[in-house]
PDB file of N, CA and C in Angstrom:
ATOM      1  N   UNK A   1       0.839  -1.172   0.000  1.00  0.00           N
ATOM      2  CA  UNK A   1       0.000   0.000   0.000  1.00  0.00           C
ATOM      3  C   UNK A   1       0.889   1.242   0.000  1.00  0.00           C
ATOM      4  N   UNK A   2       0.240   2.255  -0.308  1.00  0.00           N
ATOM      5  CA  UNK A   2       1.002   3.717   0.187  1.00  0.00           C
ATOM      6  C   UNK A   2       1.727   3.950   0.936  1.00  0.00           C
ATOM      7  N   UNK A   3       0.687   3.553   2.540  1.00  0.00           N
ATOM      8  CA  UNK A   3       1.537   4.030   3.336  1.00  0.00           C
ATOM      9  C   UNK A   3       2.477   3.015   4.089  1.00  0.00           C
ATOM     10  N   UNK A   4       2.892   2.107   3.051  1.00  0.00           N
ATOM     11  CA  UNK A   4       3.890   1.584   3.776  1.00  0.00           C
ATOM     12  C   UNK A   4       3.442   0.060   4.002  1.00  0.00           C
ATOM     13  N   UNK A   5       1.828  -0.359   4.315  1.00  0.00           N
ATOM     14  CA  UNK A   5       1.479  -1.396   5.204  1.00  0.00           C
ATOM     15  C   UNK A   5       1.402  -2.583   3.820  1.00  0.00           C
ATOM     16  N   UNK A   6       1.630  -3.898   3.998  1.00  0.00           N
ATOM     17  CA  UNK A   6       0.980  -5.170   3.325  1.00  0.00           C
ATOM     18  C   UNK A   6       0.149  -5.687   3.232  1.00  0.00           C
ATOM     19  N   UNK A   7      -0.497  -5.901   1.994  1.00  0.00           N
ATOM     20  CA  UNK A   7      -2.215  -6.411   2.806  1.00  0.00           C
ATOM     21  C   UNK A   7      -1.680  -8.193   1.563  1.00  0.00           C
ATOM     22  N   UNK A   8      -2.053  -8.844   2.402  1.00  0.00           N
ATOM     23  CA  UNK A   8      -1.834 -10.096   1.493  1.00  0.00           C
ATOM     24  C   UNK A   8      -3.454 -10.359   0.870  1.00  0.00           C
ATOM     25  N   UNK A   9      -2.708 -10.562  -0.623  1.00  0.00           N
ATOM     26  CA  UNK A   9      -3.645 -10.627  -1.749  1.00  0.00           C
ATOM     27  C   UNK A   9      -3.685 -12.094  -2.269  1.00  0.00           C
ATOM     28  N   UNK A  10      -4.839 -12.195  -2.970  1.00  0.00           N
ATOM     29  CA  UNK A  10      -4.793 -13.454  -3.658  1.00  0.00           C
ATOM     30  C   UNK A  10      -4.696 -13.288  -5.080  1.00  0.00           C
ATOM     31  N   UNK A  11      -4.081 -13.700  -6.242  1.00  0.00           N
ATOM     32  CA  UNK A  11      -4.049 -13.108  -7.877  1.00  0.00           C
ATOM     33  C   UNK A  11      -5.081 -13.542  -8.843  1.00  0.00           C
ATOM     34  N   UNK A  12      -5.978 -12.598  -8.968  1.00  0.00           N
ATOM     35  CA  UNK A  12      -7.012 -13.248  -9.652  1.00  0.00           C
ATOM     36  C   UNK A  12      -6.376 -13.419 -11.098  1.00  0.00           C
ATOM     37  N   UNK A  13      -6.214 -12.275 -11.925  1.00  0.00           N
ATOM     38  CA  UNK A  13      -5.563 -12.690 -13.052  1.00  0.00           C
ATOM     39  C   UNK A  13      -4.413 -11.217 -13.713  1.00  0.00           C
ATOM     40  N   UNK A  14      -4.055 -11.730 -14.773  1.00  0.00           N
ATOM     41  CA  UNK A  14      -2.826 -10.439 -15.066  1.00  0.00           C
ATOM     42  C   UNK A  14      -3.916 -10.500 -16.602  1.00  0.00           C
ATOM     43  N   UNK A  15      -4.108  -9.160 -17.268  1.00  0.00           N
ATOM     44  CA  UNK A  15      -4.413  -8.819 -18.888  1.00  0.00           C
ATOM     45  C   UNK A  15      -3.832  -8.082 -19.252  1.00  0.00           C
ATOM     46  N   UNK A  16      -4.104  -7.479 -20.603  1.00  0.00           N
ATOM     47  CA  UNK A  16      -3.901  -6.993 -21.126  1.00  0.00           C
ATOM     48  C   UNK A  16      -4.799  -5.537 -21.810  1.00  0.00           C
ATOM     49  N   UNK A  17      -4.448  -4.549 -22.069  1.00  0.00           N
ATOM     50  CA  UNK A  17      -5.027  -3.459 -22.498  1.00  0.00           C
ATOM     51  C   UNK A  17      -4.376  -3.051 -23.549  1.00  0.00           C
ATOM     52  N   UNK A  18      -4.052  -2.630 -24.610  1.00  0.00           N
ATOM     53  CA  UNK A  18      -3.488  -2.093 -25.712  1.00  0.00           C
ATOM     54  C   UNK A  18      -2.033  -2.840 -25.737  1.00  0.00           C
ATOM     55  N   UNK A  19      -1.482  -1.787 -25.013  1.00  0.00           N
ATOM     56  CA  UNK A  19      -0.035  -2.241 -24.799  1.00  0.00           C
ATOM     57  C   UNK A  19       0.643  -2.560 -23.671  1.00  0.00           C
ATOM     58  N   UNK A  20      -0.183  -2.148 -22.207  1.00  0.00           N
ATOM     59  CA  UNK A  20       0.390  -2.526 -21.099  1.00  0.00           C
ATOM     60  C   UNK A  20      -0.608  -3.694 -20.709  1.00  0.00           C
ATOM     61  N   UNK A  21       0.314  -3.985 -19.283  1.00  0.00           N
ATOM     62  CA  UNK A  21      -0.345  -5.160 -18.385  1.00  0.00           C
ATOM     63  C   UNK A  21      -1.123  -4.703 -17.171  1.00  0.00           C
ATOM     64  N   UNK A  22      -1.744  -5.735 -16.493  1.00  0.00           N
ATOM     65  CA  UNK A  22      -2.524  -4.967 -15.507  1.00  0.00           C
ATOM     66  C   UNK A  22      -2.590  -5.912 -14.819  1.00  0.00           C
ATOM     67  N   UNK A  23      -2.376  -5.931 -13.407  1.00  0.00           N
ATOM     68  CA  UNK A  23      -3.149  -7.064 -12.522  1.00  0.00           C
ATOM     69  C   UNK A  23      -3.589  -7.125 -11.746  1.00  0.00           C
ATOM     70  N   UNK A  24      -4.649  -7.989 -10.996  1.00  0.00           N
ATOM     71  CA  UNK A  24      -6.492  -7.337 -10.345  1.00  0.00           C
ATOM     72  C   UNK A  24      -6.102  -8.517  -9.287  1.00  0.00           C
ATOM     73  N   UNK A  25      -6.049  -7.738  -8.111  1.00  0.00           N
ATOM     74  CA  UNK A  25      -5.660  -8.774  -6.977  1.00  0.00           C
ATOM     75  C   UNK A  25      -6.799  -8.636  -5.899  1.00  0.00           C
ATOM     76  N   UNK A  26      -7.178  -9.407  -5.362  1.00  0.00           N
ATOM     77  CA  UNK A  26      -8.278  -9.372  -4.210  1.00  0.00           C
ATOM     78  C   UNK A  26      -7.585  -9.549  -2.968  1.00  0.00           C
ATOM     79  N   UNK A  27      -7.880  -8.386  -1.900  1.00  0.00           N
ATOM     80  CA  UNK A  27      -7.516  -8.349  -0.911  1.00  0.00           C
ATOM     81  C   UNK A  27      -7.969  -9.194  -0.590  1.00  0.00           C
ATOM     82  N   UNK A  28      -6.830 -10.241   0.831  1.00  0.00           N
ATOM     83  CA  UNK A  28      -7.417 -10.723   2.331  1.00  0.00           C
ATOM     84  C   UNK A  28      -7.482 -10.074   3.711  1.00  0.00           C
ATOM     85  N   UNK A  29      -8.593 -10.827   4.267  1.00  0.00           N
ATOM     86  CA  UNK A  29      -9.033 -10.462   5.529  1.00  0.00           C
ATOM     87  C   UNK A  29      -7.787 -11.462   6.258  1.00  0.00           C
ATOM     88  N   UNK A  30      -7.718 -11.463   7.702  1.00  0.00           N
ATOM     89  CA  UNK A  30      -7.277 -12.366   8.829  1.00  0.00           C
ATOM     90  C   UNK A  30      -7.249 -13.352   8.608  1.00  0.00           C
ATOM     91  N   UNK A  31      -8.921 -14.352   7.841  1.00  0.00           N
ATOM     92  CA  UNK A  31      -9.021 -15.246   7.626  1.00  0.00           C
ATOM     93  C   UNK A  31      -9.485 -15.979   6.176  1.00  0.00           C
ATOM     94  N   UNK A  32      -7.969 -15.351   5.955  1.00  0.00           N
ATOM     95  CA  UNK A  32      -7.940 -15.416   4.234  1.00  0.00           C
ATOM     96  C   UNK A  32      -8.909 -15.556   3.540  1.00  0.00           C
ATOM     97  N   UNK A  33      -9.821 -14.615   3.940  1.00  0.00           N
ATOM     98  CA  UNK A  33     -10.682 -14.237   2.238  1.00  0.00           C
ATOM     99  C   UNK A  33     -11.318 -12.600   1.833  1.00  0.00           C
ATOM    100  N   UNK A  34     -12.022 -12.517   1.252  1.00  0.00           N
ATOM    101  CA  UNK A  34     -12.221 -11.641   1.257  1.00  0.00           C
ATOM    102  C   UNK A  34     -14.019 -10.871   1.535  1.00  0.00           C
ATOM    103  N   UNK A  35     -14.102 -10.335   2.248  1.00  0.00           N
ATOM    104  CA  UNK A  35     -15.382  -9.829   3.085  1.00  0.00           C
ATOM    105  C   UNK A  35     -16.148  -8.700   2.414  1.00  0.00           C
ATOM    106  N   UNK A  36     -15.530  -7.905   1.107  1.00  0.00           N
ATOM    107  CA  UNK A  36     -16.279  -7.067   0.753  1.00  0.00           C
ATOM    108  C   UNK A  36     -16.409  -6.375  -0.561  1.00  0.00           C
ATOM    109  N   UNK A  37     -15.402  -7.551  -1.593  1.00  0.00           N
ATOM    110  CA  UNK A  37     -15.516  -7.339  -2.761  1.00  0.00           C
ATOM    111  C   UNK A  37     -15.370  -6.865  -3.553  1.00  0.00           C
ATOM    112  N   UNK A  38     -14.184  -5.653  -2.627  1.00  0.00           N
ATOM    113  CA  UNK A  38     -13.242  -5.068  -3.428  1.00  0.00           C
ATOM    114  C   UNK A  38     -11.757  -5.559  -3.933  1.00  0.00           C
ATOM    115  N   UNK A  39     -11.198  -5.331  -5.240  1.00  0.00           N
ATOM    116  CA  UNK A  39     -10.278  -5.712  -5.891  1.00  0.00           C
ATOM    117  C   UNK A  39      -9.546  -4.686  -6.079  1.00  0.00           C
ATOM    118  N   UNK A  40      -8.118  -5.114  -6.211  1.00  0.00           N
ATOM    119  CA  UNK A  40      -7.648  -3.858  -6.864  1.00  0.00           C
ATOM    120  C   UNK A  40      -6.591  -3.686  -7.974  1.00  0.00           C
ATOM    121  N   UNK A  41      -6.650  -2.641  -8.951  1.00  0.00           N
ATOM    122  CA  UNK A  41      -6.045  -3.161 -10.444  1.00  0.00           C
ATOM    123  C   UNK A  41      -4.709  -1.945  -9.963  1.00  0.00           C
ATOM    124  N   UNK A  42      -3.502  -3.033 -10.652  1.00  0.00           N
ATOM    125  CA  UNK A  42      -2.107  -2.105 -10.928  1.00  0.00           C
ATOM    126  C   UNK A  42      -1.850  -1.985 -12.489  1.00  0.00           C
ATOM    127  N   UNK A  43      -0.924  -1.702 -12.354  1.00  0.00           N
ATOM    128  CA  UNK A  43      -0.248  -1.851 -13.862  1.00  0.00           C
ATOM    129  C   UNK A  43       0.633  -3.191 -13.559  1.00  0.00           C
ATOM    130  N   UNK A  44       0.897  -3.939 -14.368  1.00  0.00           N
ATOM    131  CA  UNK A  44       2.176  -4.925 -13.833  1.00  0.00           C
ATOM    132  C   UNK A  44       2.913  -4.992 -15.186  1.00  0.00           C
ATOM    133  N   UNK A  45       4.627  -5.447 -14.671  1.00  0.00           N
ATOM    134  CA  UNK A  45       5.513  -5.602 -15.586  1.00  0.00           C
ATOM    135  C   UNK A  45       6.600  -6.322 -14.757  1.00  0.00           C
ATOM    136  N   UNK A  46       7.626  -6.917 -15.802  1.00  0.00           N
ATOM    137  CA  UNK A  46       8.451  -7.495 -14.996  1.00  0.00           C
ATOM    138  C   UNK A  46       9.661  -6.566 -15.053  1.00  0.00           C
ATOM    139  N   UNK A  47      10.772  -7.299 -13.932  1.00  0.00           N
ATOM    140  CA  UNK A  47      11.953  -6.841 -14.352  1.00  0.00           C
ATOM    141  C   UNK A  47      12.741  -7.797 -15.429  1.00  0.00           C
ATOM    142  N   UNK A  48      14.029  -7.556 -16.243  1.00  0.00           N
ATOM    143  CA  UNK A  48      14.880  -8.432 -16.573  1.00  0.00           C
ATOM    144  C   UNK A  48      15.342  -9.223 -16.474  1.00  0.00           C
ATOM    145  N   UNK A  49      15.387  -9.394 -14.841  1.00  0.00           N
ATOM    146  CA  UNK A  49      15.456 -11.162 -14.396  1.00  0.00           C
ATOM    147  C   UNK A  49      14.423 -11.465 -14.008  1.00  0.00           C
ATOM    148  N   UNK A  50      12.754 -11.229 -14.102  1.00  0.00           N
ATOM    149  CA  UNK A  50      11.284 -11.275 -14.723  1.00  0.00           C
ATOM    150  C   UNK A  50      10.634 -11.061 -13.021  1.00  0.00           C
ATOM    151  N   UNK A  51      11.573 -10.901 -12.208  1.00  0.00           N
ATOM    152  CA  UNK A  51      11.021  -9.835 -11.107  1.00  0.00           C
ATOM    153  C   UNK A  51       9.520  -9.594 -11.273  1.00  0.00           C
ATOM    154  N   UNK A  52       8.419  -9.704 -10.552  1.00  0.00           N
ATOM    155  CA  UNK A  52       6.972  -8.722 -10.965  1.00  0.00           C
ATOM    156  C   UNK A  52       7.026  -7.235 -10.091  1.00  0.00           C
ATOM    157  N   UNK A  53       6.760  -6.124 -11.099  1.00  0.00           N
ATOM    158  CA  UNK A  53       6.828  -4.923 -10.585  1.00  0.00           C
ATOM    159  C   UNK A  53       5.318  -4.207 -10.558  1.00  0.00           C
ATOM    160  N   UNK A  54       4.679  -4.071  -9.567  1.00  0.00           N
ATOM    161  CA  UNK A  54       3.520  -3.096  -9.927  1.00  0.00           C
ATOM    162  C   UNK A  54       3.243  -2.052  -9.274  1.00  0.00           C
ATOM    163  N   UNK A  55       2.420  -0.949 -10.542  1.00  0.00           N
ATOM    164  CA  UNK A  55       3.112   0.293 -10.087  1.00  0.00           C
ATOM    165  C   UNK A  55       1.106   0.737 -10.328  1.00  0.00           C
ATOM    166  N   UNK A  56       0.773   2.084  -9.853  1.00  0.00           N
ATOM    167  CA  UNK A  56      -0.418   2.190  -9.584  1.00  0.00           C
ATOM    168  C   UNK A  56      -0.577   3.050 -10.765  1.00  0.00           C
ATOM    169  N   UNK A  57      -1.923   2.752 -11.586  1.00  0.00           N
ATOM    170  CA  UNK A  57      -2.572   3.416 -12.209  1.00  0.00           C
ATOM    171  C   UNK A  57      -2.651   5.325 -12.263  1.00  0.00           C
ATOM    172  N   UNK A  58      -2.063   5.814 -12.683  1.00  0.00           N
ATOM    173  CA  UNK A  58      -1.728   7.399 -12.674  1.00  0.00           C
ATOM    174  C   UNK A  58      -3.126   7.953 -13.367  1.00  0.00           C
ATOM    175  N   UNK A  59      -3.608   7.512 -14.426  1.00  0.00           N
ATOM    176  CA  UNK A  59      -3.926   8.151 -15.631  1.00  0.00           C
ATOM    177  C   UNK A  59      -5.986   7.734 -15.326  1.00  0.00           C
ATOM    178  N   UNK A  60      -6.814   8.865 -15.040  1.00  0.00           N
ATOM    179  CA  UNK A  60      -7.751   8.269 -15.232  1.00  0.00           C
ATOM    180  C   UNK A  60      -8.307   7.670 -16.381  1.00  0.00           C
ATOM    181  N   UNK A  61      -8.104   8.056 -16.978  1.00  0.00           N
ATOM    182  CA  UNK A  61      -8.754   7.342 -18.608  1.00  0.00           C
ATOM    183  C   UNK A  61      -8.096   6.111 -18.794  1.00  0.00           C
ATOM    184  N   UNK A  62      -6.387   5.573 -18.444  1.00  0.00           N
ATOM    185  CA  UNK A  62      -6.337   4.464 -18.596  1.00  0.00           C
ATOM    186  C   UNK A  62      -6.464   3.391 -17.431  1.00  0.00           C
ATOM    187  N   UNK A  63      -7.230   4.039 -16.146  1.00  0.00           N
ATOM    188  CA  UNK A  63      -7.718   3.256 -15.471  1.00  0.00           C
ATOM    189  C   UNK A  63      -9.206   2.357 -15.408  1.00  0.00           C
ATOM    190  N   UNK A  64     -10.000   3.160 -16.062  1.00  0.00           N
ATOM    191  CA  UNK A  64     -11.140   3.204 -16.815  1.00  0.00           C
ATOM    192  C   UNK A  64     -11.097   1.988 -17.658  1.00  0.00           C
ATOM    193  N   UNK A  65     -10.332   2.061 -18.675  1.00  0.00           N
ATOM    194  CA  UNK A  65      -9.830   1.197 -19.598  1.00  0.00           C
ATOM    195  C   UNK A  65      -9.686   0.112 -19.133  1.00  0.00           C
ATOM    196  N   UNK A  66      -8.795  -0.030 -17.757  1.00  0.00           N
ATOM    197  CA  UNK A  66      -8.251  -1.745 -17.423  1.00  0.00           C
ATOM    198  C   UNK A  66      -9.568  -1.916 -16.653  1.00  0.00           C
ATOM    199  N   UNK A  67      -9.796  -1.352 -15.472  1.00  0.00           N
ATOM    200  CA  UNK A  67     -11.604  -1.701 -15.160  1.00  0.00           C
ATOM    201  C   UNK A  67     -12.917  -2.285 -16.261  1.00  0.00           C
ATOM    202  N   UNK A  68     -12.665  -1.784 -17.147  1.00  0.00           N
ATOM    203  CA  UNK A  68     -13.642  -2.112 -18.217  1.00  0.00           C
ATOM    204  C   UNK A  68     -13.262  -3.596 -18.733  1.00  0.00           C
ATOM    205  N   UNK A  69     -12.150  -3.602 -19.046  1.00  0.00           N
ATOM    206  CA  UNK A  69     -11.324  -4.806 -19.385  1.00  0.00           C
ATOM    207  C   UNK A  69     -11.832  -6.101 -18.332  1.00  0.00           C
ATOM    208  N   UNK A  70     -11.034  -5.739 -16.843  1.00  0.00           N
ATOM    209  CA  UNK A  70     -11.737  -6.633 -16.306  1.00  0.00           C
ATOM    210  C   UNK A  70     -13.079  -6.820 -15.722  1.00  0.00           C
ATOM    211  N   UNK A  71     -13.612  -6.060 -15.839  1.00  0.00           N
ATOM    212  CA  UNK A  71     -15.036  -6.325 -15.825  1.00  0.00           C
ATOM    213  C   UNK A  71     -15.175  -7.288 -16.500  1.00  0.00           C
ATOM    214  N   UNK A  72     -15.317  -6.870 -18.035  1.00  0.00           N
ATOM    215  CA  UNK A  72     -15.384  -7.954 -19.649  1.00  0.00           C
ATOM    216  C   UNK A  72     -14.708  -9.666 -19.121  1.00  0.00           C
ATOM    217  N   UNK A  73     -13.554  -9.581 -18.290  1.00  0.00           N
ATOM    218  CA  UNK A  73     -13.369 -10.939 -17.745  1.00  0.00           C
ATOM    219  C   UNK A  73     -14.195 -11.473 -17.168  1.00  0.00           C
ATOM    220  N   UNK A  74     -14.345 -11.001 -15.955  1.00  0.00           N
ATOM    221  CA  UNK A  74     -15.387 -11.075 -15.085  1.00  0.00           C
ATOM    222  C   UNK A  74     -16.577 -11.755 -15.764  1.00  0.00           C
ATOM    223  N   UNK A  75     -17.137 -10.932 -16.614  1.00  0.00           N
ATOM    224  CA  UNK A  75     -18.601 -11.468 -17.017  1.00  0.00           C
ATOM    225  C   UNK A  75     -18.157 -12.622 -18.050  1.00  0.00           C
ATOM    226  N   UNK A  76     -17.361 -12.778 -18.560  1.00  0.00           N
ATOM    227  CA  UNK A  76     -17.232 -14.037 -19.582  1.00  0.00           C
ATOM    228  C   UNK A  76     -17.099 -15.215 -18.546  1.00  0.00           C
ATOM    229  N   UNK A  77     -16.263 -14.973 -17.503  1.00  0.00           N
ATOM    230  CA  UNK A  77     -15.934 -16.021 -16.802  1.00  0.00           C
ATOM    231  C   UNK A  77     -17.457 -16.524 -16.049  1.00  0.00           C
ATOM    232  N   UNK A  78     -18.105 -15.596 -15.556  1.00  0.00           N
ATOM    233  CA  UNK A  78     -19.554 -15.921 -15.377  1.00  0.00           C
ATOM    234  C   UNK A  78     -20.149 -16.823 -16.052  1.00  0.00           C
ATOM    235  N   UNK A  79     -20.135 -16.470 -17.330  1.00  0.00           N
ATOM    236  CA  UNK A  79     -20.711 -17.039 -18.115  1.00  0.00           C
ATOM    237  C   UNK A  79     -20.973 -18.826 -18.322  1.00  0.00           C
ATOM    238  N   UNK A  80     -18.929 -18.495 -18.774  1.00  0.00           N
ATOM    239  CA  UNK A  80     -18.963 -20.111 -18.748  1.00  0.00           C
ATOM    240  C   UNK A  80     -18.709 -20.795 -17.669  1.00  0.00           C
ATOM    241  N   UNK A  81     -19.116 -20.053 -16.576  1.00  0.00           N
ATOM    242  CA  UNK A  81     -19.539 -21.218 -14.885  1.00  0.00           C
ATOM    243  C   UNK A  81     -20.455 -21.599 -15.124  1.00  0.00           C
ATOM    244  N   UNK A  82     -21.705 -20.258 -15.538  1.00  0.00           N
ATOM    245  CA  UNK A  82     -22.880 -21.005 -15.799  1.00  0.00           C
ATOM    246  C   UNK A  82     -23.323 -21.514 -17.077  1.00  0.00           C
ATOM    247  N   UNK A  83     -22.505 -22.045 -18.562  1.00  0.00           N
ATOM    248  CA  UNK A  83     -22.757 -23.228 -19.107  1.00  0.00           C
ATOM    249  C   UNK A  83     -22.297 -24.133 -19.036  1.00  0.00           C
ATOM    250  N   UNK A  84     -21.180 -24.099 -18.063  1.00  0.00           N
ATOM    251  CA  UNK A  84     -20.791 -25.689 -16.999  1.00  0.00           C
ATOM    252  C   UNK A  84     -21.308 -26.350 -16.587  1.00  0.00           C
ATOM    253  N   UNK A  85     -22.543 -25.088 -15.713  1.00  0.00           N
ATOM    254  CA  UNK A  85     -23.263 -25.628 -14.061  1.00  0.00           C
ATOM    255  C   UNK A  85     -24.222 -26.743 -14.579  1.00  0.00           C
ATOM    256  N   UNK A  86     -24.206 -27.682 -13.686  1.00  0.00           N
ATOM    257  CA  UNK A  86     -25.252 -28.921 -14.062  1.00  0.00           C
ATOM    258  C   UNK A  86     -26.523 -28.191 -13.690  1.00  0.00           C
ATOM    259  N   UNK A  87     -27.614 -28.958 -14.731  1.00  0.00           N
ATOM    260  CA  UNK A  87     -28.708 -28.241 -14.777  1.00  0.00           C
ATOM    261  C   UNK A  87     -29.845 -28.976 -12.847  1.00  0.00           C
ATOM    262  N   UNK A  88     -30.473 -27.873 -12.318  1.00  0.00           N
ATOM    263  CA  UNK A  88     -30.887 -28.342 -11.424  1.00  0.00           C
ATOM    264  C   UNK A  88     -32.633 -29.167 -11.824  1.00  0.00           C
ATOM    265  N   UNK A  89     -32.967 -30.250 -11.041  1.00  0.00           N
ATOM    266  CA  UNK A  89     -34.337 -30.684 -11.306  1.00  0.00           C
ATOM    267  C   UNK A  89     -35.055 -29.864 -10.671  1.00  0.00           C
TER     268      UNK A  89
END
């Protein structure tokens, strides 16, 4: 975080937007999960010896952009849970 503190995350997934990366991590609680359904998107990149570096979204318009993006995950992944899900009687 900002000011310094760690909040241990779980990695939902890393995408893509034009040309950069982005990755949408869900905070944990105490008892590793999460209580309120907020996520939160960086930019991500590696270093040269492939290090992961993430650095925070500056730009509103291209934050917008990766939100929209994963949203669009989000709902696809919905999707095909539910043409997985066995049908109920």
């Amino acid at each position: 975080m900002e000011d310094g503190r760690e909040v241990p995350c779980a990695i939902l997934t890393v995408f893509s937007v034009e040309t950069n990366e982005y990755i949408a991590l869900l905070p944990l609680e105490e008892d590793g999960k999460n209580h309120n359904g907020e996520v939160y998107l960086y930019k991500f990149s590696r270093t040269e010896n492939g290090d992961p570096i993430m650095d925070n979204i500056e730009d509103d318009d291209e934050y917008t952009a990766a939100a929209e993006k994963f949203d669009e995950i989000l709902t696809n992944a919905r999707k095909a849970e539910m043409a997985n899900a066995p049908l109920e009687d």
